[in-house]
Protein backbone atom coordinates (compact mmCIF):
# COMPACT_ATOMS: atom_id res chain seq x y z
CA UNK A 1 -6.06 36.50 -26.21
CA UNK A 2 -4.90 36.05 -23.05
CA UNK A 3 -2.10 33.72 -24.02
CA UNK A 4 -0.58 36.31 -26.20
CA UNK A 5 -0.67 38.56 -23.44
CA UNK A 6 -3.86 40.77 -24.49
CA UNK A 7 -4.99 40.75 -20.57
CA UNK A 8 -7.59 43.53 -21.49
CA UNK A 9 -9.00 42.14 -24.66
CA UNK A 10 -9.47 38.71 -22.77
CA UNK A 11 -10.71 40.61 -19.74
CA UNK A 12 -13.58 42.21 -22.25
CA UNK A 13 -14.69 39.40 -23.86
CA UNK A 14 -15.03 37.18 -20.14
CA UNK A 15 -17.19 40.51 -19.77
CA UNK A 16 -18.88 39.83 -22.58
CA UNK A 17 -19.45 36.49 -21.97
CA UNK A 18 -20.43 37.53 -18.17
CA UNK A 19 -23.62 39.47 -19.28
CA UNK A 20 -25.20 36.41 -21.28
CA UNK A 21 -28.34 34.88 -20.07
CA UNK A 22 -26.96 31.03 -19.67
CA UNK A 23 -26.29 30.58 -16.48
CA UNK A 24 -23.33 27.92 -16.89
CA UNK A 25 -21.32 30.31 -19.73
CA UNK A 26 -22.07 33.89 -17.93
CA UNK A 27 -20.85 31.48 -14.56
CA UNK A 28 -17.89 30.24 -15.88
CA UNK A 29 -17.03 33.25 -17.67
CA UNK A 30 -16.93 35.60 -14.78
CA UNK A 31 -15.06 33.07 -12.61
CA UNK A 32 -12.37 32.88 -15.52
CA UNK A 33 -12.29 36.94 -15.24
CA UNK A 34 -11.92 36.76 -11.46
CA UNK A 35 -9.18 34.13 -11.37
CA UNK A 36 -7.48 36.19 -14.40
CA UNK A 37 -7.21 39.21 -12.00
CA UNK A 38 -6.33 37.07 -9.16
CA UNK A 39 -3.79 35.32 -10.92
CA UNK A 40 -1.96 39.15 -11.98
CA UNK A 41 -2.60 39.67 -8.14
CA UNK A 42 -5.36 42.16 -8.75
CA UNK A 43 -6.99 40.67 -5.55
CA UNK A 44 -9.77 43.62 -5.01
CA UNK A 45 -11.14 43.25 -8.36
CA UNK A 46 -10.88 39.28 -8.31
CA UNK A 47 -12.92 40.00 -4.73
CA UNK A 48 -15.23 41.91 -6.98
CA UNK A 49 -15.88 39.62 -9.94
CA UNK A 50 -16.75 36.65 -7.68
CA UNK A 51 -19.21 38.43 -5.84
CA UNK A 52 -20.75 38.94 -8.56
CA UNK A 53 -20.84 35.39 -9.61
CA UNK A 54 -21.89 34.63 -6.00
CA UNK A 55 -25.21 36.89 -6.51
CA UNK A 56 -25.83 36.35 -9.90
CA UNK A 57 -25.62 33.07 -10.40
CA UNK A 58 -26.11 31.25 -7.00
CA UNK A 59 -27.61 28.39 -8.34
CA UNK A 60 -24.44 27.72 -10.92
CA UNK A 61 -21.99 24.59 -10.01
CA UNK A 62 -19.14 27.51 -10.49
CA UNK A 63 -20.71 29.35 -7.16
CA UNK A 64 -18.68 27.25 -4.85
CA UNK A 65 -15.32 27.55 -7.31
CA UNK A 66 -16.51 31.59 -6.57
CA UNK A 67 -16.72 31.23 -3.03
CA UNK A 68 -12.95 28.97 -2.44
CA UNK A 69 -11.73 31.66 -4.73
CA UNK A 70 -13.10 34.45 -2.86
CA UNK A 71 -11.87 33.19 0.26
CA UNK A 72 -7.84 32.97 -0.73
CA UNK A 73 -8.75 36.83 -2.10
CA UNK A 74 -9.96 37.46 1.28
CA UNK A 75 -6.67 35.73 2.84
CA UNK A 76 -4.55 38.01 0.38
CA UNK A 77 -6.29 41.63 1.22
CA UNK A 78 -5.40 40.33 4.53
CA UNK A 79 -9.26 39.56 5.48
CA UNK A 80 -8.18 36.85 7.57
CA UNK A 81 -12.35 36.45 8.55
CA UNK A 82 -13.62 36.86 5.75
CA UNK A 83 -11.40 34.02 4.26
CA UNK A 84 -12.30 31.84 6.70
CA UNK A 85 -16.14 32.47 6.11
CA UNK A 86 -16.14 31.71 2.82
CA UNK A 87 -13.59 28.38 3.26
CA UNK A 88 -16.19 26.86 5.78
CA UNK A 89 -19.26 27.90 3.71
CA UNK A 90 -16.96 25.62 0.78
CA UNK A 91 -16.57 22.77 3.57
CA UNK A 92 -20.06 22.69 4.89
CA UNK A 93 -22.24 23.14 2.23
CA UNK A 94 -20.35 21.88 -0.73
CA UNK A 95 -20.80 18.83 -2.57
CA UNK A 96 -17.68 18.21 -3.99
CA UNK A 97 -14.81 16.56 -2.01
CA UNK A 98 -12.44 17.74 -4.01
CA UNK A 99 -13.61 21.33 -3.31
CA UNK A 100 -14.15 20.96 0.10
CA UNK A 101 -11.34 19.20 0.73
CA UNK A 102 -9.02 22.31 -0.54
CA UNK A 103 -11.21 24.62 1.49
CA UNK A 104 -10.62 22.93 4.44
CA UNK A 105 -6.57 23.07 3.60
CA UNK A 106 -6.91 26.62 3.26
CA UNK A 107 -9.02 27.07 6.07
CA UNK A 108 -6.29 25.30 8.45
CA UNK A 109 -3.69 27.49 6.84
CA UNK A 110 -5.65 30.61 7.42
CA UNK A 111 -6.77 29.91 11.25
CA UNK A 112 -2.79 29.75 11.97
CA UNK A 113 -2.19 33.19 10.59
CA UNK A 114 -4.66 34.14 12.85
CA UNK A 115 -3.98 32.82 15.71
CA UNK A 116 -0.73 33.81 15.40
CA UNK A 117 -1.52 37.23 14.07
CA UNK A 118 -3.68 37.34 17.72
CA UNK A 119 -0.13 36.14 19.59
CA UNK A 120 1.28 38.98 18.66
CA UNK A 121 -0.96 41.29 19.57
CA UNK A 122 -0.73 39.43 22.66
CA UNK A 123 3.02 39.75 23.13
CA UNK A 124 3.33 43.58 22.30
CA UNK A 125 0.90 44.01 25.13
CA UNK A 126 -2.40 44.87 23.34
CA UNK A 127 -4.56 42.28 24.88
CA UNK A 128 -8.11 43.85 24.46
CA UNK A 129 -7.15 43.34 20.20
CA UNK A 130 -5.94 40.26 20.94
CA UNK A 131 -8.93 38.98 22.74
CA UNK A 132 -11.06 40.00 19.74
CA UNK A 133 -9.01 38.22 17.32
CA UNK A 134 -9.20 34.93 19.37
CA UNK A 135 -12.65 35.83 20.12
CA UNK A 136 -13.94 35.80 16.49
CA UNK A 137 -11.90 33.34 15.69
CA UNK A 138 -13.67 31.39 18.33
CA UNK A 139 -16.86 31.87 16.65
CA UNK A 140 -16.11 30.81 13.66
CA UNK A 141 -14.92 27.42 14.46
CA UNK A 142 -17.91 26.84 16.70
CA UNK A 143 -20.78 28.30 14.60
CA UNK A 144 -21.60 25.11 13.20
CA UNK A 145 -20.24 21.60 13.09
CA UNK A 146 -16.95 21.80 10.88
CA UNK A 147 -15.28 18.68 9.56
CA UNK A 148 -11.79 19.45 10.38
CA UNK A 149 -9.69 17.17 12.15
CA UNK A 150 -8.20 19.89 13.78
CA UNK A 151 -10.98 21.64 15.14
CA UNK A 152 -10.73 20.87 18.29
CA UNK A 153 -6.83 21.61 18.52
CA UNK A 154 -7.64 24.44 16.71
CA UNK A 155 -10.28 25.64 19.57
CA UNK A 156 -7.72 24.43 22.36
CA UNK A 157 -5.48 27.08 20.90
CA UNK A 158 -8.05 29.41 20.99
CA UNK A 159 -9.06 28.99 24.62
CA UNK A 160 -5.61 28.79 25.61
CA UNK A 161 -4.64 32.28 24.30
CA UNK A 162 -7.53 33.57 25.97
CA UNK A 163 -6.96 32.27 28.57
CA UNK A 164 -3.56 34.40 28.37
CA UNK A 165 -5.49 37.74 27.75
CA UNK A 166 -7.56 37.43 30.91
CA UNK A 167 -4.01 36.31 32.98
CA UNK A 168 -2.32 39.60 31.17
CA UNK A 169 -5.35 41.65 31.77
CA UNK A 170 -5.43 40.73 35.19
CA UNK A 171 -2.10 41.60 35.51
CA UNK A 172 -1.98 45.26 34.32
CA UNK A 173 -5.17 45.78 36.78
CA UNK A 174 -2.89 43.91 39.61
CA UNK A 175 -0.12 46.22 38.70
CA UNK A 176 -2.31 49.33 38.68
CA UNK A 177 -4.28 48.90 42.03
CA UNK A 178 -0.43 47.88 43.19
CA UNK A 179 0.67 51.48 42.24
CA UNK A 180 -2.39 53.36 42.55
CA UNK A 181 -2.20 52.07 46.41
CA UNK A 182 1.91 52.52 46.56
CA UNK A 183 0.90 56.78 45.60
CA UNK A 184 -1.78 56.73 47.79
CA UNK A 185 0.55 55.66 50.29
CA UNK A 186 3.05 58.45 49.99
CA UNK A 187 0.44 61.02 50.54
């Protein structure tokens, strides 16, 4: 069906097929519905789909297919922490090195957009957002061991741009105290 374009009638049998006791078919067949809708960029129903298959059927080998999969929906709703929760949950408790191995890919690719999404909140001044972007960002690479290569460059970054939003924050307080005293001062 869906190969002769019939997105609807394949989208109600993977329904179908979602709602039948066996775990591995109702599994598979509501992962095939998610990546269907994320595939025609319906990312908030993909999103939707896989948690189901997440609660459903945790015990399914498809659950950690569901949770990479959920993750890049994440990314694309622009959930740039709830992507990278779900990658590491793929990297540290997977099995499969194949799987694990893509998470971690997508987890380096989705730390960058958020470190750099935190730079510029940095460099248009708003350093209290900025802090909490590096600052959550912070706790997810250091909430438990990660395999990444990169971690540690990955936390270097981290500190270092915090290490910017105290400098800037100190700053604007230098600059204020600097004026508040310059007023006071032509009283």
């Amino acid at each position: 069906l869906h190969r002769k374009g019939d997105r609807d009638g394949s989208a109600a049998v993977l329904d179908e097929l979602g709602q039948l006791p066996d775990v591995d078919v109702g599994a598979v067949a509501l992962f095939l519905k998610s990546l269907l809708a994320f595939e025609t960029r319906e990312f908030a129903l993909a999103r939707d789909s896989l948690v189901d298959l997440v609660s459903t059927f945790p015990d399914s080998e498809w659950v950690w297919h569901g949770h990479l999969l959920l993750g890049r929906c994440a990314h694309e709703l622009g959930d740039l922490h709830g992507a990278l929760k779900e990658f590491k949950s793929v990297v540290n408790q997977c099995s499969k090195p194949s799987l694990r191995e893509e998470a971690m890919m997508d987890m380096e690719a989705a730390t960058h957009l958020y470190i750099a999404s935190g730079e510029q909140l940095l460099a248009a001044g708003q350093t209290g957002d900025a802090r909490d972007v590096f600052l959550k960002l912070k706790a997810i690479w250091t909430e438990e061991t990660s395999e990444s290569l990169y971690q540690g460059l990955w936390l270097a970054a981290v500190e270092q741009n915090l290490s910017k939003c105290q400098h800037q924050t100190e700053a604007a307080l230098h600059q204020r105290t600097k004026t508040t005293h310059q007023v006071g001062t032509l009283r």
